[in-house]
PDB file of N, CA and C in Angstrom:
ATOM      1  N   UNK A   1     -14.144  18.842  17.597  1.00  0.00           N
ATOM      2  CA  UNK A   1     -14.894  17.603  17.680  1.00  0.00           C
ATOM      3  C   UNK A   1     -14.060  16.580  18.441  1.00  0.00           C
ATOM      4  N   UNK A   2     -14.630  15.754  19.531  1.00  0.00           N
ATOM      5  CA  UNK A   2     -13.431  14.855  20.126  1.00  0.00           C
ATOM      6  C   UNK A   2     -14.038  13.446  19.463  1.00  0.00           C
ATOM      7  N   UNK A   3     -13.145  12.892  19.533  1.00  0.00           N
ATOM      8  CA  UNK A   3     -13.598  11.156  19.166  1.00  0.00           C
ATOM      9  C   UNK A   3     -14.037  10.546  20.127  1.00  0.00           C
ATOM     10  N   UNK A   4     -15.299   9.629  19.676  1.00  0.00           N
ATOM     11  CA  UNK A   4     -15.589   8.461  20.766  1.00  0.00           C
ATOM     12  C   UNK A   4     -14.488   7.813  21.314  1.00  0.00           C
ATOM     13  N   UNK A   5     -14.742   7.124  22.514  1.00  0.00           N
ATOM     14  CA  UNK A   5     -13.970   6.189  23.106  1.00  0.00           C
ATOM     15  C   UNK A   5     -13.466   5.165  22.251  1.00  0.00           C
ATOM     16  N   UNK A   6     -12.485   4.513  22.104  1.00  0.00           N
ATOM     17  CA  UNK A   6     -12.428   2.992  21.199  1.00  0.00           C
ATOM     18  C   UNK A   6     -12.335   2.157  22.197  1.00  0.00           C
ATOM     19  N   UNK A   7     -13.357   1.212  21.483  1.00  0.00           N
ATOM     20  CA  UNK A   7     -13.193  -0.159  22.250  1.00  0.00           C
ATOM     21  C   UNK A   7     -12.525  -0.921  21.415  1.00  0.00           C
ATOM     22  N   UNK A   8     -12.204  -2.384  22.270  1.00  0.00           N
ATOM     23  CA  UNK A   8     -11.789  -3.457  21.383  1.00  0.00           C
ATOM     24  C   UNK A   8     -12.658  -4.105  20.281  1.00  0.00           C
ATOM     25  N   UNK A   9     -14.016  -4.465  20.336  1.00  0.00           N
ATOM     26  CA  UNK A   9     -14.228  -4.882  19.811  1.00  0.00           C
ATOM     27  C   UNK A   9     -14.691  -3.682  17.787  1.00  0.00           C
ATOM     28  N   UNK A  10     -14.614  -2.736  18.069  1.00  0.00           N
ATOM     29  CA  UNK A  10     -14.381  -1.921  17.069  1.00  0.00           C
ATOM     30  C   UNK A  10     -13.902  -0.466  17.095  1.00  0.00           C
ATOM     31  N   UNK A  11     -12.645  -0.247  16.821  1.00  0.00           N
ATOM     32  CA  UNK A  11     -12.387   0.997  17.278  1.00  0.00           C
ATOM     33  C   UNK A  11     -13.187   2.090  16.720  1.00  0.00           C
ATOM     34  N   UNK A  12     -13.608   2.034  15.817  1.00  0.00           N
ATOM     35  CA  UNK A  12     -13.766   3.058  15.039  1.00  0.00           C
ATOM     36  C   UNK A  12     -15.667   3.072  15.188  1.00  0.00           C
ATOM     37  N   UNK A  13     -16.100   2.617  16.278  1.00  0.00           N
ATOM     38  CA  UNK A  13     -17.213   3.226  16.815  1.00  0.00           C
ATOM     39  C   UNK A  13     -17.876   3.977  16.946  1.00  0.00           C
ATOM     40  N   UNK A  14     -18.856   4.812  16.292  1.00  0.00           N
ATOM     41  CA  UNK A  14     -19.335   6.315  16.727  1.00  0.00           C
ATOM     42  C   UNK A  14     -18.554   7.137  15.647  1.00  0.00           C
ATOM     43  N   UNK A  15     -18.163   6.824  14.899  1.00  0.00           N
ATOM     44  CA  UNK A  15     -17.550   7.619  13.873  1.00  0.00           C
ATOM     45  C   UNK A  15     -18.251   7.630  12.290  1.00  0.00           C
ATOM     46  N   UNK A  16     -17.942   8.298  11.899  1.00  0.00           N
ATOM     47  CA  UNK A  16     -19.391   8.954  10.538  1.00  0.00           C
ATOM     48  C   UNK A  16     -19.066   8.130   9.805  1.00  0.00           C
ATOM     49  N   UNK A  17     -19.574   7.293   8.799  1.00  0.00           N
ATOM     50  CA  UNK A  17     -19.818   6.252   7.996  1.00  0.00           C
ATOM     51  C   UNK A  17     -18.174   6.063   7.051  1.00  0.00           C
ATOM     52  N   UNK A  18     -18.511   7.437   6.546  1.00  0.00           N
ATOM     53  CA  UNK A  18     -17.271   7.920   5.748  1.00  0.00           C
ATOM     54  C   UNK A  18     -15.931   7.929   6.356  1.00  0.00           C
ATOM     55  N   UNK A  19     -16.084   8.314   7.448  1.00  0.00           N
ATOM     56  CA  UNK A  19     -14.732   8.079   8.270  1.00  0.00           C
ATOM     57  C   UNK A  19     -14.090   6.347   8.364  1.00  0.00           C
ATOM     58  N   UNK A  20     -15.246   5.483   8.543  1.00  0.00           N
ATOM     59  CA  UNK A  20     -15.253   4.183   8.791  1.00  0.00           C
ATOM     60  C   UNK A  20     -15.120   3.788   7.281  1.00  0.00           C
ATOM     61  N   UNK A  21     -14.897   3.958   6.255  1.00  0.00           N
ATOM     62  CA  UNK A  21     -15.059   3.556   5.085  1.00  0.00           C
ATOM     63  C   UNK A  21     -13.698   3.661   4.246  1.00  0.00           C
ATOM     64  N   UNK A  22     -13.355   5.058   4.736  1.00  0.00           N
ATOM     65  CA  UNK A  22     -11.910   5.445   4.387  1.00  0.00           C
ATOM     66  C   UNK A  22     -11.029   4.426   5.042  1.00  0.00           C
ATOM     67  N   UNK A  23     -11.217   4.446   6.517  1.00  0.00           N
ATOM     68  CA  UNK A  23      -9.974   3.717   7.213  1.00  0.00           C
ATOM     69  C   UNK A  23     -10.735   2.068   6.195  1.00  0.00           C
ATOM     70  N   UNK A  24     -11.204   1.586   6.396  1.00  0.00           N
ATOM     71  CA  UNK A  24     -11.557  -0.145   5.613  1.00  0.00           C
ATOM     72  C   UNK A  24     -10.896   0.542   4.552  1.00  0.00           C
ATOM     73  N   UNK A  25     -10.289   1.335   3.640  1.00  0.00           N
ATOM     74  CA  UNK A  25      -9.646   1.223   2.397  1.00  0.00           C
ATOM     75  C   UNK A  25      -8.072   1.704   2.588  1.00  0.00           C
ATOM     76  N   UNK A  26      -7.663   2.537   3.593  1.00  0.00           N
ATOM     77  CA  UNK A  26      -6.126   3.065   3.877  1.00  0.00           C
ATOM     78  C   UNK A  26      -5.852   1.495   4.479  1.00  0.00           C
ATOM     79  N   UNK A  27      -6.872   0.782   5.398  1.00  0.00           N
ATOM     80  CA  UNK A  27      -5.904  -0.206   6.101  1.00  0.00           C
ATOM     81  C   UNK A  27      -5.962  -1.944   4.618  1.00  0.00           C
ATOM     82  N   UNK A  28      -6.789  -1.927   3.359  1.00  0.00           N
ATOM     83  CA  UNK A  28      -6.444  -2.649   3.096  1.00  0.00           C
ATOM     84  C   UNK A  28      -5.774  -2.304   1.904  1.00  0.00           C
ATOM     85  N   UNK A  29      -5.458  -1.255   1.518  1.00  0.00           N
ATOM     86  CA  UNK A  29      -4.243  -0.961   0.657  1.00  0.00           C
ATOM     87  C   UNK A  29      -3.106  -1.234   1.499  1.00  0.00           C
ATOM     88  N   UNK A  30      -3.068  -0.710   2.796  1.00  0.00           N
ATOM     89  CA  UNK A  30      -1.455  -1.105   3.502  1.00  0.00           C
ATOM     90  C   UNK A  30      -1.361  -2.705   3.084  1.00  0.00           C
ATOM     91  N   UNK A  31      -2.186  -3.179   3.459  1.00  0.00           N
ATOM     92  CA  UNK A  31      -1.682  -5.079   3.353  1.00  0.00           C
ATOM     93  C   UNK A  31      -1.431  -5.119   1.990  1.00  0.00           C
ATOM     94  N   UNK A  32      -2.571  -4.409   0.925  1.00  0.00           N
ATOM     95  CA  UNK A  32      -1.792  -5.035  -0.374  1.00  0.00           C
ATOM     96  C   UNK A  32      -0.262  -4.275  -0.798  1.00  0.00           C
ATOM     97  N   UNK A  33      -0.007  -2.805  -0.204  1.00  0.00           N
ATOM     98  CA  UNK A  33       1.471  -2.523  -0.494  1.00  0.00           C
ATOM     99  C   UNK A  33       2.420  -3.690  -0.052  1.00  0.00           C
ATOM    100  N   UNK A  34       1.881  -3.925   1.106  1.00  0.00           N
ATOM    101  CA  UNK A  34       2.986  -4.711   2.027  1.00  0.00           C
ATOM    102  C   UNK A  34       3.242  -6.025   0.896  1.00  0.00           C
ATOM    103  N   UNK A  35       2.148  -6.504   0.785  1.00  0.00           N
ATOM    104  CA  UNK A  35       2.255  -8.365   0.453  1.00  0.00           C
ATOM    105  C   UNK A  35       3.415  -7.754  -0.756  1.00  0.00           C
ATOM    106  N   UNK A  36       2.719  -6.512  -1.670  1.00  0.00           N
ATOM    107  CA  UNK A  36       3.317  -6.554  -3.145  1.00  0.00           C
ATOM    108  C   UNK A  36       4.794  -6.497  -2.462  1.00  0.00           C
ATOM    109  N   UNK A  37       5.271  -5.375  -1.627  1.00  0.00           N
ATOM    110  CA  UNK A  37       7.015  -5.328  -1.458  1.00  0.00           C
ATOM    111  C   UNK A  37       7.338  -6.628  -0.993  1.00  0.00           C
ATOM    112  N   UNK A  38       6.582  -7.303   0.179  1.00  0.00           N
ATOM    113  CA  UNK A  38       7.276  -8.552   0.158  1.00  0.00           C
ATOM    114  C   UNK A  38       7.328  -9.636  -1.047  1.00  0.00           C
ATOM    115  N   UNK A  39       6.826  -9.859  -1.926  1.00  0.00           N
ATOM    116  CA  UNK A  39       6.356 -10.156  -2.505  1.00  0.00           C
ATOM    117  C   UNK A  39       7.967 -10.116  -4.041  1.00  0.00           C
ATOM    118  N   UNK A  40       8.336  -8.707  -4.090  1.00  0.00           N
ATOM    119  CA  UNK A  40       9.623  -7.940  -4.712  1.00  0.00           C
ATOM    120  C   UNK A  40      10.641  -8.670  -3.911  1.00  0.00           C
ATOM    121  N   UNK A  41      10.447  -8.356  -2.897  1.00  0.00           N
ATOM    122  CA  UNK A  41      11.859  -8.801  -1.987  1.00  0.00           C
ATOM    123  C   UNK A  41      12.298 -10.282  -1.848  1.00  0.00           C
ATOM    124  N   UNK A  42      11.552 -10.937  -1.952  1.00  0.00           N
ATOM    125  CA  UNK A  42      11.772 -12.266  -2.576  1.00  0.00           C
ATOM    126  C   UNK A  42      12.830 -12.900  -3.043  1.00  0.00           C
ATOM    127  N   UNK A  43      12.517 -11.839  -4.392  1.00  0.00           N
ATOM    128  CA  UNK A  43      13.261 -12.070  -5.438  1.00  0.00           C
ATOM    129  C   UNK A  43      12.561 -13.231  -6.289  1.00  0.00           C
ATOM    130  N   UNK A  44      11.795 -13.553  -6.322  1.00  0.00           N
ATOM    131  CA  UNK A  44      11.561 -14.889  -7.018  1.00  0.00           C
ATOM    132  C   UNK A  44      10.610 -14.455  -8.131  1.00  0.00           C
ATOM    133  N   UNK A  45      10.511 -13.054  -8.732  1.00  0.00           N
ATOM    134  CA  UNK A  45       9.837 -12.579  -9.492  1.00  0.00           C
ATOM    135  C   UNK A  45      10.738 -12.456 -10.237  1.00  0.00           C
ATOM    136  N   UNK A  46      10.318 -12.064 -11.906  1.00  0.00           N
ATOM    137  CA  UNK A  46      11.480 -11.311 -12.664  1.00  0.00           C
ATOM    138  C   UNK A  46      11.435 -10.342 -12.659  1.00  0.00           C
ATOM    139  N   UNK A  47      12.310  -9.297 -12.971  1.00  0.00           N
ATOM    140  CA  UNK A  47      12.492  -8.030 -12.810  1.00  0.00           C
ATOM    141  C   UNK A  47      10.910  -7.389 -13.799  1.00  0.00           C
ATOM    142  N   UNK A  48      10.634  -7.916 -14.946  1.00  0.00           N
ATOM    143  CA  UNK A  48       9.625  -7.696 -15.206  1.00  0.00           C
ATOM    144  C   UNK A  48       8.369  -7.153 -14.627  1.00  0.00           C
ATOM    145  N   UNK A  49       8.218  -8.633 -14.007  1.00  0.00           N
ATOM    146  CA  UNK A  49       6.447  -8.945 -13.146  1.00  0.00           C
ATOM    147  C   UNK A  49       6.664  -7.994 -12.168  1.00  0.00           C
ATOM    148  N   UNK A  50       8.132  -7.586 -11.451  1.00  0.00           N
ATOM    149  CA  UNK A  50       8.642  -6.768 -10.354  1.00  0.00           C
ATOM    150  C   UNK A  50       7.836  -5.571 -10.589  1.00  0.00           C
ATOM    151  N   UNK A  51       8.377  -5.304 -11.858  1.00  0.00           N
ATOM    152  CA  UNK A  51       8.199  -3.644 -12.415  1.00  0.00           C
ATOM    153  C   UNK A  51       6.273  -4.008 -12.777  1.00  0.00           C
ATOM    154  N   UNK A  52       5.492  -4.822 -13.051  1.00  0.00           N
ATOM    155  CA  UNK A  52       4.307  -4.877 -13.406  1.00  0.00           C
ATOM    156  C   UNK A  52       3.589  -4.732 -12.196  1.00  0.00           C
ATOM    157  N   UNK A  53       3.820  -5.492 -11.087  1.00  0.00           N
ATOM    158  CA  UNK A  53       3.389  -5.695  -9.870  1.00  0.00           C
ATOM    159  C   UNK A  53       3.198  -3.924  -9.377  1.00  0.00           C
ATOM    160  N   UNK A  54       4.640  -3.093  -9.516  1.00  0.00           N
ATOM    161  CA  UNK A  54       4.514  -1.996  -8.966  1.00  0.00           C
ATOM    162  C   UNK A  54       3.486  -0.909  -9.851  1.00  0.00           C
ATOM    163  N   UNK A  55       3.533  -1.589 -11.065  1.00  0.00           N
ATOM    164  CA  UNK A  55       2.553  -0.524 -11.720  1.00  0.00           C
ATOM    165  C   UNK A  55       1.081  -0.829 -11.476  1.00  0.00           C
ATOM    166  N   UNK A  56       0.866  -2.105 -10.609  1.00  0.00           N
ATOM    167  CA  UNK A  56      -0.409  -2.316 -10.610  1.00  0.00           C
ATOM    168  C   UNK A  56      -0.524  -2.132  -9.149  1.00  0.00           C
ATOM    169  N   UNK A  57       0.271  -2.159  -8.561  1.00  0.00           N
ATOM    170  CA  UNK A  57      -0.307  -1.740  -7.321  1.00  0.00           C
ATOM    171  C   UNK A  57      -0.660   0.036  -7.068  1.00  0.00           C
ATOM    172  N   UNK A  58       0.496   0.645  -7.905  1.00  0.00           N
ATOM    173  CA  UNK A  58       0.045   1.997  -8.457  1.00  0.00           C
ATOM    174  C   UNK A  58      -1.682   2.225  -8.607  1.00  0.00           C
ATOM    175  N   UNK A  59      -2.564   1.464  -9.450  1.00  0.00           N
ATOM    176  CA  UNK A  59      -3.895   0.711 -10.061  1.00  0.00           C
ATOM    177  C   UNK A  59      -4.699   0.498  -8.847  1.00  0.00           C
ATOM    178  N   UNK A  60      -4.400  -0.271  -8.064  1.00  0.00           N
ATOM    179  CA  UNK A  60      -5.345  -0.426  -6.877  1.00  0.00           C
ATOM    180  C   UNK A  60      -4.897   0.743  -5.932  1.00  0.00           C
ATOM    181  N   UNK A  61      -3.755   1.573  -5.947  1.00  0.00           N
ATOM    182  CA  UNK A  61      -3.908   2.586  -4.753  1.00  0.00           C
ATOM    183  C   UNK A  61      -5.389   3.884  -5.470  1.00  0.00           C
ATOM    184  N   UNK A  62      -5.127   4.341  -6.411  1.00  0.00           N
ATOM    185  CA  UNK A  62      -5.686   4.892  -7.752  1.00  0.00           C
ATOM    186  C   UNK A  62      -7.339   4.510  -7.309  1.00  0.00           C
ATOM    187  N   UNK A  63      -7.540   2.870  -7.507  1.00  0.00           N
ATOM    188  CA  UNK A  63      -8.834   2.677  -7.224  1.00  0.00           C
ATOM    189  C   UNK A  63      -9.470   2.885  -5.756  1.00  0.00           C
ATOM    190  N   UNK A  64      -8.700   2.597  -4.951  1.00  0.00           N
ATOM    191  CA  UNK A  64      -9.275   2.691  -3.820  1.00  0.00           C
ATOM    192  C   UNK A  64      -9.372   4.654  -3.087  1.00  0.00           C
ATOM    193  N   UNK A  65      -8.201   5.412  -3.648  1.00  0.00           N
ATOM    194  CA  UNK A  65      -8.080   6.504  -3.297  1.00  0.00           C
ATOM    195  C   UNK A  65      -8.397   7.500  -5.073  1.00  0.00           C
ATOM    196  N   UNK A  66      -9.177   7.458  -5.745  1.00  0.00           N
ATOM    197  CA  UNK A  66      -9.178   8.501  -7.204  1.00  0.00           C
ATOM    198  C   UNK A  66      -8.291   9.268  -7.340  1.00  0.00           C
ATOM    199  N   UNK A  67      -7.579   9.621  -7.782  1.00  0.00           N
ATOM    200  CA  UNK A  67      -6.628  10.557  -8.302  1.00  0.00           C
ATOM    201  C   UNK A  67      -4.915  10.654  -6.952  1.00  0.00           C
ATOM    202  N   UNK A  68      -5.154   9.642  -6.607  1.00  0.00           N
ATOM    203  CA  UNK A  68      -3.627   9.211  -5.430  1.00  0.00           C
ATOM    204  C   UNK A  68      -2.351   9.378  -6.276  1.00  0.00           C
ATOM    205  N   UNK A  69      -2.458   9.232  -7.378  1.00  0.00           N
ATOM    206  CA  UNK A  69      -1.390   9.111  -7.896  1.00  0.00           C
ATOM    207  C   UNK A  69       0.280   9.353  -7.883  1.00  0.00           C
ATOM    208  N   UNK A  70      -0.117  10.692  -7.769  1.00  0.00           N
ATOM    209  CA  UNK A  70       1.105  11.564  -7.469  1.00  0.00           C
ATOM    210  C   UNK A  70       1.146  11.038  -5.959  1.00  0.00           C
ATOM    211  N   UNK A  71       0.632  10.776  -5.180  1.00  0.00           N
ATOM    212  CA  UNK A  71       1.032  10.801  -3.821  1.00  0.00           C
ATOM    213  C   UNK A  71       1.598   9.270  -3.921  1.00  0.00           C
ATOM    214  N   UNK A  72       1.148   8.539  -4.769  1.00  0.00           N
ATOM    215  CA  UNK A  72       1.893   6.914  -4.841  1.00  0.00           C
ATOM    216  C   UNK A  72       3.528   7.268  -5.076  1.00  0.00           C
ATOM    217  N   UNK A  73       3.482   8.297  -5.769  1.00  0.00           N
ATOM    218  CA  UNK A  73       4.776   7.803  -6.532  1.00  0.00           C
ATOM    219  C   UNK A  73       5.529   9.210  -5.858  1.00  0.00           C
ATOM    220  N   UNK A  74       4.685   9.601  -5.118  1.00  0.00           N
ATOM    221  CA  UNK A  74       6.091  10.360  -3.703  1.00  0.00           C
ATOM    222  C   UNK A  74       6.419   9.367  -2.548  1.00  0.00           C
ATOM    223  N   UNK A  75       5.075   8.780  -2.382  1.00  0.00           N
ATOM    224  CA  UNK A  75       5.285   7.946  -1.119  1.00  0.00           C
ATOM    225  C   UNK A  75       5.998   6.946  -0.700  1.00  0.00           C
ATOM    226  N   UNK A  76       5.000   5.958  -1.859  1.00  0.00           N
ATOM    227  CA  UNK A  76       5.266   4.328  -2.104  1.00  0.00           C
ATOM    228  C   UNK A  76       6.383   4.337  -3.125  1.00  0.00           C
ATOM    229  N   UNK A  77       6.278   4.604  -4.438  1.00  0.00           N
ATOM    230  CA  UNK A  77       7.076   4.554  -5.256  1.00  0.00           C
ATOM    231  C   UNK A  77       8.786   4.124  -4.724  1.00  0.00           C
ATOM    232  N   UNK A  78       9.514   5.273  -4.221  1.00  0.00           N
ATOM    233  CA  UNK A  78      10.585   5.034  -3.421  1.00  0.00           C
ATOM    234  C   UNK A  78      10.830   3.547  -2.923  1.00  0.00           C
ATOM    235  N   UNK A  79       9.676   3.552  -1.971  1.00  0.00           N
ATOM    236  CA  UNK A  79      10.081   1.889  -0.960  1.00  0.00           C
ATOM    237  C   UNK A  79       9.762   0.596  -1.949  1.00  0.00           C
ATOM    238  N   UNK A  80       9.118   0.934  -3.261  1.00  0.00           N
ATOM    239  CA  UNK A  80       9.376  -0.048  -4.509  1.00  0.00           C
ATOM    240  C   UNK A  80      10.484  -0.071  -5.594  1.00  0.00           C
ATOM    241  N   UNK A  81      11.253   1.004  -5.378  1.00  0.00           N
ATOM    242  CA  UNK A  81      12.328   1.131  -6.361  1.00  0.00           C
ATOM    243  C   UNK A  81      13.235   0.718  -5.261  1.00  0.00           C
ATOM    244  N   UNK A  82      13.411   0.894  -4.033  1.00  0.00           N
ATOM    245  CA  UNK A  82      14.427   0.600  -3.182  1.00  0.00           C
ATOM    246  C   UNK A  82      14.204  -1.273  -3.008  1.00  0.00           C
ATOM    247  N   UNK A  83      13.296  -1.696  -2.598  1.00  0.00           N
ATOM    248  CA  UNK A  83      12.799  -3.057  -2.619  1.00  0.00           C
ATOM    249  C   UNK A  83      13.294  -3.552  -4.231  1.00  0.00           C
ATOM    250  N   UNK A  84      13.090  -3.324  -5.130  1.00  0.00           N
ATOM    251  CA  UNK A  84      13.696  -4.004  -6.585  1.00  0.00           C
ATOM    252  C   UNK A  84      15.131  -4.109  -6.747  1.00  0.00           C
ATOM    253  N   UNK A  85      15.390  -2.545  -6.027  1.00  0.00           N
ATOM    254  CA  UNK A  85      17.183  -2.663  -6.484  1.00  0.00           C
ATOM    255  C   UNK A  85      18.020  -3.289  -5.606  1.00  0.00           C
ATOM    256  N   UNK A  86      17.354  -3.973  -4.182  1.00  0.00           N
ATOM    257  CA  UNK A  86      17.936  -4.569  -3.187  1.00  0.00           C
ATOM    258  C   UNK A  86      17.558  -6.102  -3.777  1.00  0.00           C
ATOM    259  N   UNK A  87      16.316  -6.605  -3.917  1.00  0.00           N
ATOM    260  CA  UNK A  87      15.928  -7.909  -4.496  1.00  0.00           C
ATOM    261  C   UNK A  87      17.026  -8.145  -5.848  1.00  0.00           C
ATOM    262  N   UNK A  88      17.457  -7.661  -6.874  1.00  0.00           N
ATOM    263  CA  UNK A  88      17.850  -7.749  -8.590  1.00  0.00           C
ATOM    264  C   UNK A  88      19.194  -7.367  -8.680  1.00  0.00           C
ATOM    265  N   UNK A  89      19.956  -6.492  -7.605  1.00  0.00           N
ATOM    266  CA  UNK A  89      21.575  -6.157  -7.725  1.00  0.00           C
ATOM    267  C   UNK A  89      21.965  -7.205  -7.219  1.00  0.00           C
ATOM    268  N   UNK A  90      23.238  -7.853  -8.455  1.00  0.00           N
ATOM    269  CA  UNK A  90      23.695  -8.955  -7.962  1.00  0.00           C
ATOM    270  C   UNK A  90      24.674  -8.290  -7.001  1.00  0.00           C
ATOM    271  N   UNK A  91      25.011  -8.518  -6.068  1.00  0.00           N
ATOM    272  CA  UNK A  91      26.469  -8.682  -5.467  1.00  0.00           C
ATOM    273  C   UNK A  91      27.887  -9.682  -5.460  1.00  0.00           C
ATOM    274  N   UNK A  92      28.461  -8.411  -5.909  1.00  0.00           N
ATOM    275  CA  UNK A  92      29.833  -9.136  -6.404  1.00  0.00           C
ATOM    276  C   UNK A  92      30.872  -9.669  -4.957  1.00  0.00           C
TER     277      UNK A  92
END
């Protein structure tokens, strides 16, 4: 099967509903991973809300993708435990 052309004004043109539906949910989970790590990196959270934030963004990957889970916490997981322990280790 080849893909339509993309234009600017919508790339995803000519493509099956479902195809167009998936990408509207992979591209607005990326922004909410993103905001949440920036968000960690801060630092202006407590280690708490840190650790709540990541379990809920866990929650919306889950909702937007059913059963993601395991793939959150191969994927994402990592770049949220690495983002906490860089934001919360004091340096001596």
């Amino acid at each position: 099967m080849s893909k339509p052309p993309r234009t600017s004004d919508d790339p995803l043109r000519g493509y099956p509903p479902e195809v167009r539906e998936e990408d509207r949910r992979v591209v607005r989970l990326t922004r909410y991973l993103d905001l949440a790590l920036a968000m960690i990196r801060r630092g202006q959270l407590s280690l708490q809300d840190a650790s709540a934030l990541v379990s809920q963004a866990r929650q919306v990957a889950e909702g937007y993708f059913p059963g993601s889970g395991s793939t959150f916490d191969l994927i994402h997981a990592p770049r949220f435990r690495r983002a906490i322990a860089e934001a919360y280790t004091s340096v001596n």
